[in-house]
N, C-alpha and C. Protein backbone atom coordinates (compact mmCIF):
# COMPACT_ATOMS: atom_id res chain seq x y z
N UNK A 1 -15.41 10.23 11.79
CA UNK A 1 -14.54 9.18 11.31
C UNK A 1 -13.10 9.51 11.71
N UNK A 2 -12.59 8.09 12.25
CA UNK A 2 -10.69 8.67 12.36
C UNK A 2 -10.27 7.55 11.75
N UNK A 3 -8.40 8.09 11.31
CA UNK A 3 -7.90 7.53 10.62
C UNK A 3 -6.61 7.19 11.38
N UNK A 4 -6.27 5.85 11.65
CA UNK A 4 -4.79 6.23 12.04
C UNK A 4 -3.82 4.74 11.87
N UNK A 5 -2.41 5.99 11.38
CA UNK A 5 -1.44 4.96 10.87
C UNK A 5 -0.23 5.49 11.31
N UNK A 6 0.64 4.22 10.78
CA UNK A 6 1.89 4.44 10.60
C UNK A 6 2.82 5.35 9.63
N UNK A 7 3.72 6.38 9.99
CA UNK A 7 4.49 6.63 8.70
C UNK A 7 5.71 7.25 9.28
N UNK A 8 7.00 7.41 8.02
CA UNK A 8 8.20 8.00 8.36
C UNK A 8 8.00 9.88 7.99
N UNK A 9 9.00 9.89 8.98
CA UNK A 9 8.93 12.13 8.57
C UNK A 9 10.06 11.86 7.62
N UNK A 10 9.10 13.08 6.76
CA UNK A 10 10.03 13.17 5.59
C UNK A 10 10.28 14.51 5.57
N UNK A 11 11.79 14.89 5.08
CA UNK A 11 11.62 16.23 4.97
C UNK A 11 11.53 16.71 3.70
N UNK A 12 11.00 18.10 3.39
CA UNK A 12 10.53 18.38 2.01
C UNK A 12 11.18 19.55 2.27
N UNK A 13 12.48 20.01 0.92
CA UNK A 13 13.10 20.65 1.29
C UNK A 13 12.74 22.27 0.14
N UNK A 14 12.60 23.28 0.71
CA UNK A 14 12.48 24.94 -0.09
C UNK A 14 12.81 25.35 0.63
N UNK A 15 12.47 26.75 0.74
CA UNK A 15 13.27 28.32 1.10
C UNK A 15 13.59 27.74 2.55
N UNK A 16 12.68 27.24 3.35
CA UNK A 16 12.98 26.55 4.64
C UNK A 16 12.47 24.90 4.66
N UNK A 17 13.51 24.74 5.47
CA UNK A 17 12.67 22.86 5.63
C UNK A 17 11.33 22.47 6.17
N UNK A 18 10.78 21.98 5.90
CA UNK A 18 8.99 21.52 6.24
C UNK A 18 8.98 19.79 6.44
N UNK A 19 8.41 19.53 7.41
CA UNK A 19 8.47 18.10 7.54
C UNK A 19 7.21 17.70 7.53
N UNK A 20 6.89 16.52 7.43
CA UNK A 20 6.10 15.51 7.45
C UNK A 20 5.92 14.32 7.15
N UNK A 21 4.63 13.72 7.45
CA UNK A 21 4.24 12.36 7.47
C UNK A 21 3.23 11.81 6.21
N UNK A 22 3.09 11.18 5.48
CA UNK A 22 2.42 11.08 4.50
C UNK A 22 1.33 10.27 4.84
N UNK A 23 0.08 9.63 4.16
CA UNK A 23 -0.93 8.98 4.64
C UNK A 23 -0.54 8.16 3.19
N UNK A 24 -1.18 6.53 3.72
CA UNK A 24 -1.01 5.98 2.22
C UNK A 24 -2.17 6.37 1.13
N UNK A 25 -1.93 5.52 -0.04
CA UNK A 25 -2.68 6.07 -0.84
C UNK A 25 -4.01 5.96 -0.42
N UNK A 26 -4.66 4.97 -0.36
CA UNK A 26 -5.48 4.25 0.32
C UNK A 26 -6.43 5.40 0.87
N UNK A 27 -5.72 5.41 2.60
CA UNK A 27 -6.30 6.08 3.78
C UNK A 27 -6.55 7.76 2.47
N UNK A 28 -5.69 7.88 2.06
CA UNK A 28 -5.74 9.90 1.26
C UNK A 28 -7.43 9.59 0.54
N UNK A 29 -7.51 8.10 -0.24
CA UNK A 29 -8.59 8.34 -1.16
C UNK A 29 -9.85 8.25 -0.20
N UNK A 30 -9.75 7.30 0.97
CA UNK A 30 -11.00 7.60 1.83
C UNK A 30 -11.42 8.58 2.37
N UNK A 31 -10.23 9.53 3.06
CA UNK A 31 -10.49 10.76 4.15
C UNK A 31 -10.87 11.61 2.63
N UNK A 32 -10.57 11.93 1.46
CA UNK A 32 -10.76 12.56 0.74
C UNK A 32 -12.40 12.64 0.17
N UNK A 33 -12.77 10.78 0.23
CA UNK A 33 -14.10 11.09 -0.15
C UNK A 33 -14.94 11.34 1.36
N UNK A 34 -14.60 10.71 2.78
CA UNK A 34 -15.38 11.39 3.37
C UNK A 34 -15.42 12.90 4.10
N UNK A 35 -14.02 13.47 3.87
CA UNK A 35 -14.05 14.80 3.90
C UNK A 35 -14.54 15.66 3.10
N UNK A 36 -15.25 15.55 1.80
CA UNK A 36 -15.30 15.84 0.86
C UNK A 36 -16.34 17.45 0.93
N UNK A 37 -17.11 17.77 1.77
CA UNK A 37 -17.67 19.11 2.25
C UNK A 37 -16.48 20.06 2.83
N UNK A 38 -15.41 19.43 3.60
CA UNK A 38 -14.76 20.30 4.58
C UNK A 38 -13.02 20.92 3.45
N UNK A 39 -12.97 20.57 2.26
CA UNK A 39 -11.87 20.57 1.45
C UNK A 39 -11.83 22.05 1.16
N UNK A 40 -10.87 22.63 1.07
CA UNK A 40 -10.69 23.93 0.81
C UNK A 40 -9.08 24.31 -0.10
N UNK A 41 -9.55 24.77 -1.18
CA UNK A 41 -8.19 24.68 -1.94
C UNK A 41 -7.54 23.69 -1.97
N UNK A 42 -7.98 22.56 -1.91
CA UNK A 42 -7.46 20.82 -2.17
C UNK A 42 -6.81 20.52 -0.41
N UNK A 43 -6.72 21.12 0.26
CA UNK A 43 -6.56 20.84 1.41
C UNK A 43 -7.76 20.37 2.50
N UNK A 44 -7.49 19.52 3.55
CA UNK A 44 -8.27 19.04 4.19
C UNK A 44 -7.97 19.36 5.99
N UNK A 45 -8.52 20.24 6.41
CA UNK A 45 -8.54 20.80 7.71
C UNK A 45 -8.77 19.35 8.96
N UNK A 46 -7.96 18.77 9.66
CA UNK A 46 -7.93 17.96 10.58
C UNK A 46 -7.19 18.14 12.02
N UNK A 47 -7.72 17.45 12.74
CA UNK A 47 -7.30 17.19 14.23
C UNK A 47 -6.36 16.27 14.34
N UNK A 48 -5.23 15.77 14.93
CA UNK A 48 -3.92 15.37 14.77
C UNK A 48 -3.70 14.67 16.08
N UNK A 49 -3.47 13.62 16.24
CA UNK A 49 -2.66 13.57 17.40
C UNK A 49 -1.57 12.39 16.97
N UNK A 50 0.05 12.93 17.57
CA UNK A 50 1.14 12.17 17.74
C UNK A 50 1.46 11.79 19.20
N UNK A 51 1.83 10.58 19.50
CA UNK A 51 2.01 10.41 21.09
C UNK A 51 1.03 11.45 21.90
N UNK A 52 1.35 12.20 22.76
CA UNK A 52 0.77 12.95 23.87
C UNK A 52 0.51 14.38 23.36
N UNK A 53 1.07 14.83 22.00
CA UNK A 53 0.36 16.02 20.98
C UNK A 53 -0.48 15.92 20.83
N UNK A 54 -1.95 16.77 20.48
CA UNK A 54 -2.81 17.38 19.86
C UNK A 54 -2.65 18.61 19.29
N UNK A 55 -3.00 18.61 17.86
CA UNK A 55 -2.91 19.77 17.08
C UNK A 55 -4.17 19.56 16.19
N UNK A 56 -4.28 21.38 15.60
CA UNK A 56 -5.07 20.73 14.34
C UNK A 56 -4.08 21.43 13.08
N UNK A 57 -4.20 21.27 11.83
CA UNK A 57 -3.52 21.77 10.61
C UNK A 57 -4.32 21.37 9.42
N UNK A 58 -3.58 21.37 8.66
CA UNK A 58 -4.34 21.00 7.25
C UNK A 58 -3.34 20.29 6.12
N UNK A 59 -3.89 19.40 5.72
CA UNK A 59 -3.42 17.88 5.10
C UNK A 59 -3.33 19.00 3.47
N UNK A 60 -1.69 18.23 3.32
CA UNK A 60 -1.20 19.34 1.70
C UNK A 60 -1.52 17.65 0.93
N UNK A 61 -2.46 18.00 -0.59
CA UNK A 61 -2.24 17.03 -1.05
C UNK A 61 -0.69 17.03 -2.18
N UNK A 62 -0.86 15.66 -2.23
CA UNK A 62 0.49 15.59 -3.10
C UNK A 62 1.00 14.25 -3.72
N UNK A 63 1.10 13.97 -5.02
CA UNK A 63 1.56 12.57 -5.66
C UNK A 63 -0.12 11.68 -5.10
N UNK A 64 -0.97 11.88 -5.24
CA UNK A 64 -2.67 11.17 -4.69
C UNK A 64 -2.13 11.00 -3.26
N UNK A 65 -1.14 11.47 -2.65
CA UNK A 65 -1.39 11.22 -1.26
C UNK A 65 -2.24 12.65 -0.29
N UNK A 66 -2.07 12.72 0.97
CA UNK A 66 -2.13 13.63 1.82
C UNK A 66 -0.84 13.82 2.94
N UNK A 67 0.06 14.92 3.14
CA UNK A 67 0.74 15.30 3.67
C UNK A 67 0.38 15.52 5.31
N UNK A 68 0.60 14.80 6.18
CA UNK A 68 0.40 16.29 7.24
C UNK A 68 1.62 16.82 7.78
N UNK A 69 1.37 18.14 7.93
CA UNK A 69 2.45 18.79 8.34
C UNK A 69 2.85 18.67 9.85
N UNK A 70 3.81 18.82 10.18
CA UNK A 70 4.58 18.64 11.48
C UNK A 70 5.23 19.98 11.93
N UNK A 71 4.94 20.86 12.25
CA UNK A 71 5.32 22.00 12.88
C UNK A 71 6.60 21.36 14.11
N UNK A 72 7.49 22.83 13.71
CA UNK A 72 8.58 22.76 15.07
C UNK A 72 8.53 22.00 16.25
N UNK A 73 6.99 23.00 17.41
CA UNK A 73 6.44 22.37 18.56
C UNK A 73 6.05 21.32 18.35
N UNK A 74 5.60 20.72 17.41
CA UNK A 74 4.80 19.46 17.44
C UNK A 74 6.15 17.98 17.62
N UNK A 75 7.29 18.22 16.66
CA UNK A 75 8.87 17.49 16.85
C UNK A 75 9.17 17.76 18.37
N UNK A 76 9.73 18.87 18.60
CA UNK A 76 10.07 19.23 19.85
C UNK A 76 9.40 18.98 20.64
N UNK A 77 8.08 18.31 20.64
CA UNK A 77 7.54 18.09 22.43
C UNK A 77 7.43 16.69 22.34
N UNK A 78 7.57 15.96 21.38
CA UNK A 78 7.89 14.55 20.97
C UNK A 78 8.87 13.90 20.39
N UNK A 79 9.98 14.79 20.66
CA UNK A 79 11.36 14.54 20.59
C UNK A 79 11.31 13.38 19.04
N UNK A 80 11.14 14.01 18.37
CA UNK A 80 11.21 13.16 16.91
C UNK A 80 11.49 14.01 15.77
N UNK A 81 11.96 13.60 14.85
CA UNK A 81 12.68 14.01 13.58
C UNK A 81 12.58 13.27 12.43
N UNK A 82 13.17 14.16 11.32
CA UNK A 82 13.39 12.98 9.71
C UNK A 82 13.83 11.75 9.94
N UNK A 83 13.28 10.80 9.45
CA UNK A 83 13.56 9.14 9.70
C UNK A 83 12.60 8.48 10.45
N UNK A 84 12.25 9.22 11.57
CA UNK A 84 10.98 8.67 12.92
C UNK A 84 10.15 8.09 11.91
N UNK A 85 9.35 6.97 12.47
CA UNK A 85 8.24 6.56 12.31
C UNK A 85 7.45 6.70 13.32
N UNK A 86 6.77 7.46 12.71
CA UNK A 86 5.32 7.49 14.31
C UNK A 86 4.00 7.34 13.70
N UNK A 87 3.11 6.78 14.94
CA UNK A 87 1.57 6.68 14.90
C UNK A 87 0.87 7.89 14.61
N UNK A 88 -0.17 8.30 13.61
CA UNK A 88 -0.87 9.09 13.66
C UNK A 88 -1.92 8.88 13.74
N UNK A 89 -2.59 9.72 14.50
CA UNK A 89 -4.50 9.54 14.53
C UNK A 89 -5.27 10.84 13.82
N UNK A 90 -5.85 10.88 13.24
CA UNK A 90 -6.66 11.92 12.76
C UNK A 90 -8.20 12.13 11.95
N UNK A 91 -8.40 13.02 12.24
CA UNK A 91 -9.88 13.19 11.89
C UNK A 91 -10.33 14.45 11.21
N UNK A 92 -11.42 14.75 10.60
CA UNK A 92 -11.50 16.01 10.05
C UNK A 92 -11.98 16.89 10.58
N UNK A 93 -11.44 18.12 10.88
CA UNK A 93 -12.09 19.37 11.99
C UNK A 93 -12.88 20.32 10.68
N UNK A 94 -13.58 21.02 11.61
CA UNK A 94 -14.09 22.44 11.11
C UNK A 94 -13.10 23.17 10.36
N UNK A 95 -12.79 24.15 9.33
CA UNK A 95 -12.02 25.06 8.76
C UNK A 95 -11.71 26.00 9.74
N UNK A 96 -12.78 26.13 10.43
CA UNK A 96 -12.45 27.22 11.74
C UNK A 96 -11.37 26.65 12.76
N UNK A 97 -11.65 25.52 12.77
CA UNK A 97 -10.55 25.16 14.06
C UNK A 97 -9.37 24.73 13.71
N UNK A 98 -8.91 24.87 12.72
CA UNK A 98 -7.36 25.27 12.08
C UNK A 98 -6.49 26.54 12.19
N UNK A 99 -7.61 27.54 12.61
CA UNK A 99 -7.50 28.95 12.74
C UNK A 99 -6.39 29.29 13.94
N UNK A 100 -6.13 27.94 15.51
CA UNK A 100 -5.41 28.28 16.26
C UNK A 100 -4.32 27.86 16.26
């Protein structure tokens, strides 16, 4: 199954800044029930793609949504930042393949 939408980067600010994209409520309660084997510590291990990125990471839940995170490289090779709205596509990977 893939999921893909629209959303703005938000930044979430502690010891260092962390960005991301949120999923609506909606899309969080579906990928949640059909991820529902692959969940680990309330997180959900997925495959990512923004524009011409591929990554994989793991979806922070938060407020009934799902977070995904946006690493440095992932901004920087798609020249985007806090405010962007971008397309996301994603799907649920193995726990293992979060590992790279």
């Amino acid at each position: 199954m893939e999921w893909e939408f629209e959303g703005e980067i938000i930044e979430w600010r502690g010891p260092a800044p962390f960005y991301f994209v949120a999923m609506s409520e909606d899309g969080s309660a579906e990928l949640k029930e059909e991820a529902r084997s692959l969940i680990y510590w309330g997180q959900v291990p997925v495959h990512v793609v923004i524009g011409g990125t591929e990554f994989t990471t793991a979806l922070f839940p938060r407020d009934g949504r799902y977070l995904v995170p946006l690493k440095d490289a992932v901004r920087r090779a798609e020249g985007i930042g806090e405010g962007d709205v971008v397309t996301v596509i994603l799907r649920p990977a193995r726990r293992d393949a979060t590992a790279g």
